[in-house]
Protein backbone atom coordinates (compact mmCIF):
# COMPACT_ATOMS: atom_id res chain seq x y z
CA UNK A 1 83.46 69.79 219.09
CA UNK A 2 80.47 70.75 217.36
CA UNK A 3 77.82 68.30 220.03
CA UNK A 4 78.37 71.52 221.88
CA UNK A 5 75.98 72.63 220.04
CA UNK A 6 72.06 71.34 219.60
CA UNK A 7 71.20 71.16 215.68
CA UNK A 8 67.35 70.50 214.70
CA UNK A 9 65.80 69.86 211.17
CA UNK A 10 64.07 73.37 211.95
CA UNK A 11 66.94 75.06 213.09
CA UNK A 12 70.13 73.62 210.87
CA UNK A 13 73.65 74.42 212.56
CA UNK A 14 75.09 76.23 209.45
CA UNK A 15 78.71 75.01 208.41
CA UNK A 16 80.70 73.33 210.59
CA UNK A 17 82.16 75.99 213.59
CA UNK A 18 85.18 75.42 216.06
CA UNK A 19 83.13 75.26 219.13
CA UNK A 20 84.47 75.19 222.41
CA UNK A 21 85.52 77.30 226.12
CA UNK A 22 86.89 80.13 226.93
CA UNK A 23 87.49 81.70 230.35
CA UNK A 24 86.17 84.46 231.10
CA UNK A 25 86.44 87.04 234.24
CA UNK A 26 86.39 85.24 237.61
CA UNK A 27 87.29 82.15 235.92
CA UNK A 28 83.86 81.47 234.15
CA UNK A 29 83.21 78.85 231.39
CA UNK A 30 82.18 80.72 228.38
CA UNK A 31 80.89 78.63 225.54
CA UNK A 32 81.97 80.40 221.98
CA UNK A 33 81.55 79.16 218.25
CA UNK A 34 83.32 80.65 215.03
CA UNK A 35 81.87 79.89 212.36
CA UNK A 36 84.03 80.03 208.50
CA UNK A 37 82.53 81.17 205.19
CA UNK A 38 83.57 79.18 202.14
CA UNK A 39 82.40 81.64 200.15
CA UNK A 40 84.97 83.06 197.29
CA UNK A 41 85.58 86.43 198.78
CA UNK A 42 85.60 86.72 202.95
CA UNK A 43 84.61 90.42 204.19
CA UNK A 44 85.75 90.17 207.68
CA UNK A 45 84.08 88.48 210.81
CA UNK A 46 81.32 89.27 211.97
CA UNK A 47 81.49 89.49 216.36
CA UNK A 48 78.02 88.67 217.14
CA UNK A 49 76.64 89.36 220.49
CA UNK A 50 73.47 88.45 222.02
CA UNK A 51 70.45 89.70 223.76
CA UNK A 52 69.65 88.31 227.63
CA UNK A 53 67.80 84.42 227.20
CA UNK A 54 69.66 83.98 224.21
CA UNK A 55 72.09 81.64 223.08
CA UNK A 56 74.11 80.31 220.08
CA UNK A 57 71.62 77.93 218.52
CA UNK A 58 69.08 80.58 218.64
CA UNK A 59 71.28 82.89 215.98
CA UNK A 60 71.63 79.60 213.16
CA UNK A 61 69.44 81.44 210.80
CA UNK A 62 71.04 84.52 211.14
CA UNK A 63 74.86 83.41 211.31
CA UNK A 64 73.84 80.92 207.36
CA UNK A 65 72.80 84.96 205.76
CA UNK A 66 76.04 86.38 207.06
CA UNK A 67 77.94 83.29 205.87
CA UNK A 68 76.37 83.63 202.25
CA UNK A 69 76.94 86.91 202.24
CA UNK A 70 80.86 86.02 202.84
CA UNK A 71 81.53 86.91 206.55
CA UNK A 72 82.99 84.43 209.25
CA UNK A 73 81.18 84.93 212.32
CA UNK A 74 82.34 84.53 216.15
CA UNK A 75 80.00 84.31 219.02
CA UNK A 76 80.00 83.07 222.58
CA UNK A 77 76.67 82.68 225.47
CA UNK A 78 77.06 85.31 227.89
CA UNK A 79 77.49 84.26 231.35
CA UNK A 80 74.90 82.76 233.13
CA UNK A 81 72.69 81.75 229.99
CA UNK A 82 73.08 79.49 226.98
CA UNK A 83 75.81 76.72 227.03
CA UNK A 84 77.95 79.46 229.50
CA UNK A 85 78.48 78.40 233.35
CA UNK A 86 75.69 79.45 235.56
CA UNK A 87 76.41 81.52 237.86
CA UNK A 88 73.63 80.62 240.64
CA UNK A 89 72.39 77.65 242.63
CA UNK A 90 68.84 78.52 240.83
CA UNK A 91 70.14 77.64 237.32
CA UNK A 92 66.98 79.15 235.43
CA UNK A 93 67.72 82.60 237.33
CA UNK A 94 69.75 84.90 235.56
CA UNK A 95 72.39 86.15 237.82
CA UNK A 96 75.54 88.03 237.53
CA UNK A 97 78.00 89.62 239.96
CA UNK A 98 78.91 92.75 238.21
CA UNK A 99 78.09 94.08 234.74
CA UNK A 100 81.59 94.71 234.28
CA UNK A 101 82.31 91.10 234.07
CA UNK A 102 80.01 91.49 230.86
CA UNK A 103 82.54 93.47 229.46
CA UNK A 104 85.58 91.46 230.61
CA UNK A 105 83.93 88.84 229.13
CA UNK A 106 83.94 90.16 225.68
CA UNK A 107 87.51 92.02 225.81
CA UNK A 108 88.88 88.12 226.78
CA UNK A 109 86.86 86.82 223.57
CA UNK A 110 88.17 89.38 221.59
CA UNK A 111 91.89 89.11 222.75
CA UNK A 112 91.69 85.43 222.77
CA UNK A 113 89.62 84.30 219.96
CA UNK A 114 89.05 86.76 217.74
CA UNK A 115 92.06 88.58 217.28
CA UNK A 116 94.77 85.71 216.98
CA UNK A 117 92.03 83.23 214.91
CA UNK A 118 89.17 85.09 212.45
CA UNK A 119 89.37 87.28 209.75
CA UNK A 120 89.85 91.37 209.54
CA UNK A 121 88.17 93.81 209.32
CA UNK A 122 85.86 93.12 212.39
CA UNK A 123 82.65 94.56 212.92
CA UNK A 124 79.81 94.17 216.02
CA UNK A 125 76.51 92.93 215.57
CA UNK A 126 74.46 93.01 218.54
CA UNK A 127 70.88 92.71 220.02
CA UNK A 128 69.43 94.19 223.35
CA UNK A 129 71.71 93.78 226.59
CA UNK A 130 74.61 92.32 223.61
CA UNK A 131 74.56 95.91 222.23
CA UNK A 132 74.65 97.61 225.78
CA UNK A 133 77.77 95.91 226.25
CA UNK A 134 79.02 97.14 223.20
CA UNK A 135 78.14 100.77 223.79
CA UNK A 136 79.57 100.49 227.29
CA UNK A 137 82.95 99.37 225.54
CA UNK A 138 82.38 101.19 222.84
CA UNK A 139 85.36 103.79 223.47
CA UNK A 140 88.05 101.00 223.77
CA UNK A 141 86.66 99.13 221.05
CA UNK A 142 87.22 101.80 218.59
CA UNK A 143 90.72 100.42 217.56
CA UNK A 144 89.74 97.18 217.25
CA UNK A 145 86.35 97.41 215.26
CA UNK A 146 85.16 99.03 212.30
CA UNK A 147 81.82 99.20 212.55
CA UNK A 148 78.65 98.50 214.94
CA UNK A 149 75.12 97.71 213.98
CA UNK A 150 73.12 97.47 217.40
CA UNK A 151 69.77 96.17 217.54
CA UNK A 152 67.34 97.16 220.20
CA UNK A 153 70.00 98.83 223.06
CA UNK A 154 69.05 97.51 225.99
CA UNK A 155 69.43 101.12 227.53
CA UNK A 156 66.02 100.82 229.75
CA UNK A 157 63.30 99.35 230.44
CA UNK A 158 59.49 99.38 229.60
CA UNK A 159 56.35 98.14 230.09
CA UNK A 160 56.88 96.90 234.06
CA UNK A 161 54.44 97.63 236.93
CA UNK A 162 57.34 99.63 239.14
CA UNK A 163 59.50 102.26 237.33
CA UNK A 164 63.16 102.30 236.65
CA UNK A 165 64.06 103.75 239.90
CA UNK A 166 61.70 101.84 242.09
CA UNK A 167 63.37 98.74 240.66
CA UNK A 168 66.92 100.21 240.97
CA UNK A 169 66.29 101.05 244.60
CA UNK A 170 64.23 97.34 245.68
CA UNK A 171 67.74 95.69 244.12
CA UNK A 172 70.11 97.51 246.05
CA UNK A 173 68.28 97.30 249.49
CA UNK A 174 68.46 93.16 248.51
CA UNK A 175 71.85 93.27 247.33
CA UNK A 176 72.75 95.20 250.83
CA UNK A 177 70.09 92.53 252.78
CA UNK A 178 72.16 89.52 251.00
CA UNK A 179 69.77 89.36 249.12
CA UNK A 180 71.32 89.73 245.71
CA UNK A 181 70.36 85.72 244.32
CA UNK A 182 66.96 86.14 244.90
CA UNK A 183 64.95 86.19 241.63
CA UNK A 184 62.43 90.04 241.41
CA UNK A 185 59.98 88.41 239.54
CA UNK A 186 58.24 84.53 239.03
CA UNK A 187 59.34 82.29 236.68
CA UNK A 188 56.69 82.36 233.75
CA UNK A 189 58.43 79.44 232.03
CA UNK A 190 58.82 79.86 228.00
CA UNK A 191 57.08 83.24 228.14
CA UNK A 192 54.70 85.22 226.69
CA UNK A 193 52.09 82.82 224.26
CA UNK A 194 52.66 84.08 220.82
CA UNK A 195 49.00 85.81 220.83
CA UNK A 196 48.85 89.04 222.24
CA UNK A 197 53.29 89.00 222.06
CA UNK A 198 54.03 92.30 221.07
CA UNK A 199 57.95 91.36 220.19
CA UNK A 200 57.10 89.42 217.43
CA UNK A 201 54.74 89.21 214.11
CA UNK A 202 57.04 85.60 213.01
CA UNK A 203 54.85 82.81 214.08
CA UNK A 204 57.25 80.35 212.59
CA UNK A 205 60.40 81.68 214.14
CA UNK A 206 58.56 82.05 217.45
CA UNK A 207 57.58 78.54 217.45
CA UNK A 208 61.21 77.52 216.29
CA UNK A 209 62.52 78.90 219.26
CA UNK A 210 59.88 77.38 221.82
CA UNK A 211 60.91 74.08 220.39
CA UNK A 212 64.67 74.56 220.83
CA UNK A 213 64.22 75.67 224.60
CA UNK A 214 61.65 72.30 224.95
CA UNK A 215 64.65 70.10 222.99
CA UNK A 216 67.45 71.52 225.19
CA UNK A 217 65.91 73.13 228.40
CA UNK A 218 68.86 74.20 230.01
CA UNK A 219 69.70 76.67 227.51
CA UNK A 220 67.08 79.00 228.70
CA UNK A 221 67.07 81.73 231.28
CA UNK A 222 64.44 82.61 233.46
CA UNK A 223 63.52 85.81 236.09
CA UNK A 224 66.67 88.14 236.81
CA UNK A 225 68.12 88.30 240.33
CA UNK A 226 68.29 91.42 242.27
CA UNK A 227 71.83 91.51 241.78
């Protein structure tokens, strides 16, 4: 199961993971790796959940130090991005119905994969709209995990020509129009060029990334959609 996943001599697929799907809320295919530490002593699993444009492969790196370190790790592609169904006819566009399906999303993971398969204790380990999820669960997840380290919140946003609210209200007029697929901004392709990027001083990390999203373009994610 693991050609579910894209390994490259820059970016080694650590171990070797039970990769497969999941459903998830309104019947979506969720793709989902867990990953097994040899190492002598296992400290738990480590949930790990992604920022938006993200995806499995992207986390290798990350997933080998937690291994090392003695921790199994679980992880799935949100909806809509990575190895995860789409969700619109414009497969770059990042869509989804309802943030709440976020969350059903990772309560199904949990139940289903996590719970009955991977090691306790189990702690969170999230980055940008991965940890909003987890602070929007955060109350029912407090019997089920021990601990949370959230990286970045994705708990606004910064840096655009029109403020929160101006965007907030444009989305909901299109979602009322029927609007709601329709992408708010162009397509820029792979992003910012790594002069002038202001989310990242790791030229060699930046350029490992490009070159998975050029090796497997369909994992990548482009504008958001009104909805």
């Amino acid at each position: 199961m693991t050609t579910l996943l894209h390994s490259m001599p820059e970016n080694p697929m650590p171990g070797d993971p039970v990769v497969g799907f999941f459903d998830g809320a309104r019947n979506r295919k969720i793709r989902y790796a867990v990953f097994r530490s040899k190492a002598p002593v296992i400290r738990g699993t480590i949930v790990l959940l992604q920022g938006r444009n993200e995806s499995i492969e992207k986390y290798f790196e990350t997933i080998g130090d937690l291994m090392a370190a003695g921790f199994w790790v679980a992880t799935f592609d949100w909806r809509g991005q990575g190895g995860s169904e789409r969700l619109s006819p414009q497969w770059t566009h990042g869509h989804v119905e309802d943030f709440t399906d976020y969350e059903r999303d990772l309560t199904i993971f949990l139940d289903e994969i996590v719970l009955p398969d991977t090691r306790l204790p189990f702690s969170i380990v999230a980055h940008s709209m991965g940890a909003l999820v987890a602070l929007s669960l955060a109350p029912m997840l407090a019997s089920r995990i021990d601990r949370m380290v959230l990286l970045a919140p994705f708990v606004g946003l910064g840096g655009q020509a029109i403020g929160e609210r101006g965007i907030a209200a444009i989305a909901t007029v299109m979602r009322w129009i029927g609007l709601g697929r329709l992408a708010l901004s162009s397509d820029k392709g792979n992003g910012t060029p790594y002069r002038g990027n202001v989310l990242t001083a790791d030229d060699r990390r930046y350029a490992r990334n490009l070159a998975l999203i050029d090796a497997r373009p369909q994992l990548r994610v482009g504008p958001p959609t009104a909805r």
